[in-house]
Protein backbone atom coordinates (compact mmCIF):
# COMPACT_ATOMS: atom_id res chain seq x y z
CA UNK A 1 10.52 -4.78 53.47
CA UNK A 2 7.66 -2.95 51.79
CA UNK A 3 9.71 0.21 50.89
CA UNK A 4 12.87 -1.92 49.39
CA UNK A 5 10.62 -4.12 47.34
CA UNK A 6 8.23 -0.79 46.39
CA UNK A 7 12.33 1.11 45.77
CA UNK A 8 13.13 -1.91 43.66
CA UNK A 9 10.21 -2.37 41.39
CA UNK A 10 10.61 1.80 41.08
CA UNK A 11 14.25 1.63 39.89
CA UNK A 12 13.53 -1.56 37.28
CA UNK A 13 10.51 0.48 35.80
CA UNK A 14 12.78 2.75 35.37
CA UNK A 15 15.69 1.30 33.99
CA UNK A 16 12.99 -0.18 31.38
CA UNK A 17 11.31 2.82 30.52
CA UNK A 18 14.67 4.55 29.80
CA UNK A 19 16.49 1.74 27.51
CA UNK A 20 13.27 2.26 25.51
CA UNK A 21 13.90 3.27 21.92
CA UNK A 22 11.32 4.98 20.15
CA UNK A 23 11.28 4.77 16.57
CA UNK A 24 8.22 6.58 15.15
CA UNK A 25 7.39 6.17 11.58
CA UNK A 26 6.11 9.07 9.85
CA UNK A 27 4.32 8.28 7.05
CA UNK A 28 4.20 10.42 4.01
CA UNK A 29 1.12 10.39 1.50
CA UNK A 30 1.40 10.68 -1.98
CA UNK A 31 -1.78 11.07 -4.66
CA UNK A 32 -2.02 10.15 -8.51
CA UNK A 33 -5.28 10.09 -10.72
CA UNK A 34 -5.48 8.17 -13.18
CA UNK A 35 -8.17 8.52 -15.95
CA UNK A 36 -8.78 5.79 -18.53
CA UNK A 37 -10.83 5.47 -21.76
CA UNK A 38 -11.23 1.66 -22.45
CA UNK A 39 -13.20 -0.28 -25.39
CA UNK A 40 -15.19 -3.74 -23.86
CA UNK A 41 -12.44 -5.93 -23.89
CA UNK A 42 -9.50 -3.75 -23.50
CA UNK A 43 -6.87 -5.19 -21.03
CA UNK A 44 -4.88 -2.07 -19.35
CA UNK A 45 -1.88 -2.30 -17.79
CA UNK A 46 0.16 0.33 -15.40
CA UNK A 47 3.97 -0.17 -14.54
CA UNK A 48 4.34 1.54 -11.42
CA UNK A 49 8.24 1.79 -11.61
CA UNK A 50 8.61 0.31 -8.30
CA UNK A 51 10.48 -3.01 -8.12
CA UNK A 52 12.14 -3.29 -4.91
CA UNK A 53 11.32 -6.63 -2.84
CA UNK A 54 10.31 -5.07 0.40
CA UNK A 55 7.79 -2.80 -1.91
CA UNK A 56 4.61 -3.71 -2.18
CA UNK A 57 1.14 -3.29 -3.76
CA UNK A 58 -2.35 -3.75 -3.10
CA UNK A 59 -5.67 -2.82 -4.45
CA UNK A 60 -7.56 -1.26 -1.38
CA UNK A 61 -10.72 -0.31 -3.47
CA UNK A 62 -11.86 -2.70 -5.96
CA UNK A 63 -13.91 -2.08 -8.97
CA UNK A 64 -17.12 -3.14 -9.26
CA UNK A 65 -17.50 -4.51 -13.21
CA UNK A 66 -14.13 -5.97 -14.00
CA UNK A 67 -12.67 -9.61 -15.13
CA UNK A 68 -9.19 -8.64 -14.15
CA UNK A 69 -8.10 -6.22 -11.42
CA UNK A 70 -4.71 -7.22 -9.60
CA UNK A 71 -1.04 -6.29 -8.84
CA UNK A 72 1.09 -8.24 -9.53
CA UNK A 73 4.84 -8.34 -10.29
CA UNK A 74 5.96 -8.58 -13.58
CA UNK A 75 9.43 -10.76 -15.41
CA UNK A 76 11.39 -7.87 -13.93
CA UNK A 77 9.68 -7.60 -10.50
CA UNK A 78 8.09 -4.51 -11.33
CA UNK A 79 4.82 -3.98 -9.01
CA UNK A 80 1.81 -4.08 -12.07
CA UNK A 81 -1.44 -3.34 -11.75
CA UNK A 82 -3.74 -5.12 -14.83
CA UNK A 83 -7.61 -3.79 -14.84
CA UNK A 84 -9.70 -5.85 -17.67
CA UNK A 85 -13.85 -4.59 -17.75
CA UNK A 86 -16.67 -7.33 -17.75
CA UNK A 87 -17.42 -8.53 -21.54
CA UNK A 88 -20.41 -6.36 -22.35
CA UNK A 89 -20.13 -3.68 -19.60
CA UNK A 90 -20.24 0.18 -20.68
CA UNK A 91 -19.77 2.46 -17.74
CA UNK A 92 -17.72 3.75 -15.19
CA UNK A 93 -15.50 2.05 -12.83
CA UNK A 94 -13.22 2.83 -9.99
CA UNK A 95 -9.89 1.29 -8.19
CA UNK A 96 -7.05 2.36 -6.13
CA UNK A 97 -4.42 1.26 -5.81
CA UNK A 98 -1.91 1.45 -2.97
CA UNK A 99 2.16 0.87 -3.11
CA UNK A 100 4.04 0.64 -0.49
CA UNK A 101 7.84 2.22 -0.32
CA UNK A 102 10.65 2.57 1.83
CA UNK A 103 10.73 -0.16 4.39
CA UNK A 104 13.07 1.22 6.94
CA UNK A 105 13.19 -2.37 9.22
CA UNK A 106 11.94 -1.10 12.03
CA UNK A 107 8.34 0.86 12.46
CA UNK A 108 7.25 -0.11 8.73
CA UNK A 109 6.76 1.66 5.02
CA UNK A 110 7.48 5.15 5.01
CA UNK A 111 5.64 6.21 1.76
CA UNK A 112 2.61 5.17 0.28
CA UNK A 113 1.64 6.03 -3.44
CA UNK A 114 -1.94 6.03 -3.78
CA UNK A 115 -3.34 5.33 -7.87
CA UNK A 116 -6.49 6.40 -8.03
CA UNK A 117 -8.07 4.96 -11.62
CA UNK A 118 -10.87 6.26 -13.09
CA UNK A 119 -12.02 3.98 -15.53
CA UNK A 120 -14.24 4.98 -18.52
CA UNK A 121 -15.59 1.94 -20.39
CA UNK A 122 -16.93 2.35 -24.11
């Protein structure tokens, strides 16, 4: 009894572990820099040419001395990203920015585009 139950759990395991489909995603990397002279109150916008609805973006490191730093999608559904300084501030500030590309269904994005700005406020 203890051999055709052990047998029978062996063969489903098996059965199971074979019918498995791997799909493995294999992410590829891509790096931009970005640097930027602004004035106080400037407003700056980027259009990052991407505009597919399973696209996305996302700021992954904020600035520090800003009014304004998003994505956001624009009339056309173009991914933006909008970076407006602090009234007053004169400095340096940094954000990147992260888009997401080729959803393939399964195992997730594909590509990632990572903006780096450099932002130099006057």
């Amino acid at each position: 009894m203890k051999t055709t139950l052990l047998t029978l759990i062996l063969l489903v395991s098996i059965v199971f572990t074979s019918c498995k489909k791997e799909t493995e995603n294999k992410l590829v990397k891509y790096y931009s820099t970005h640097k930027i002279s602004l004035s106080e109150s400037e407003l700056y916008v980027c259009k990052t040419g991407f505009s597919g609805d399973e696209e996305g973006g996302i700021v992954t490191i904020q600035g520090k001395n800003y009014v304004l730093s998003e994505v956001i999608r624009d009339d056309l559904f173009e991914i933006v990203y909008q970076y407006q300084p602090k009234p007053g501030f004169v400095g340096k500030d940094t954000v990147q920015v992260v888009i997401e590309s080729g959803w393939n269904g399964v195992s997730g994005y594909d590509k990632n585009y990572y903006h780096n700005f450099y932002f130099e406020i006057e």
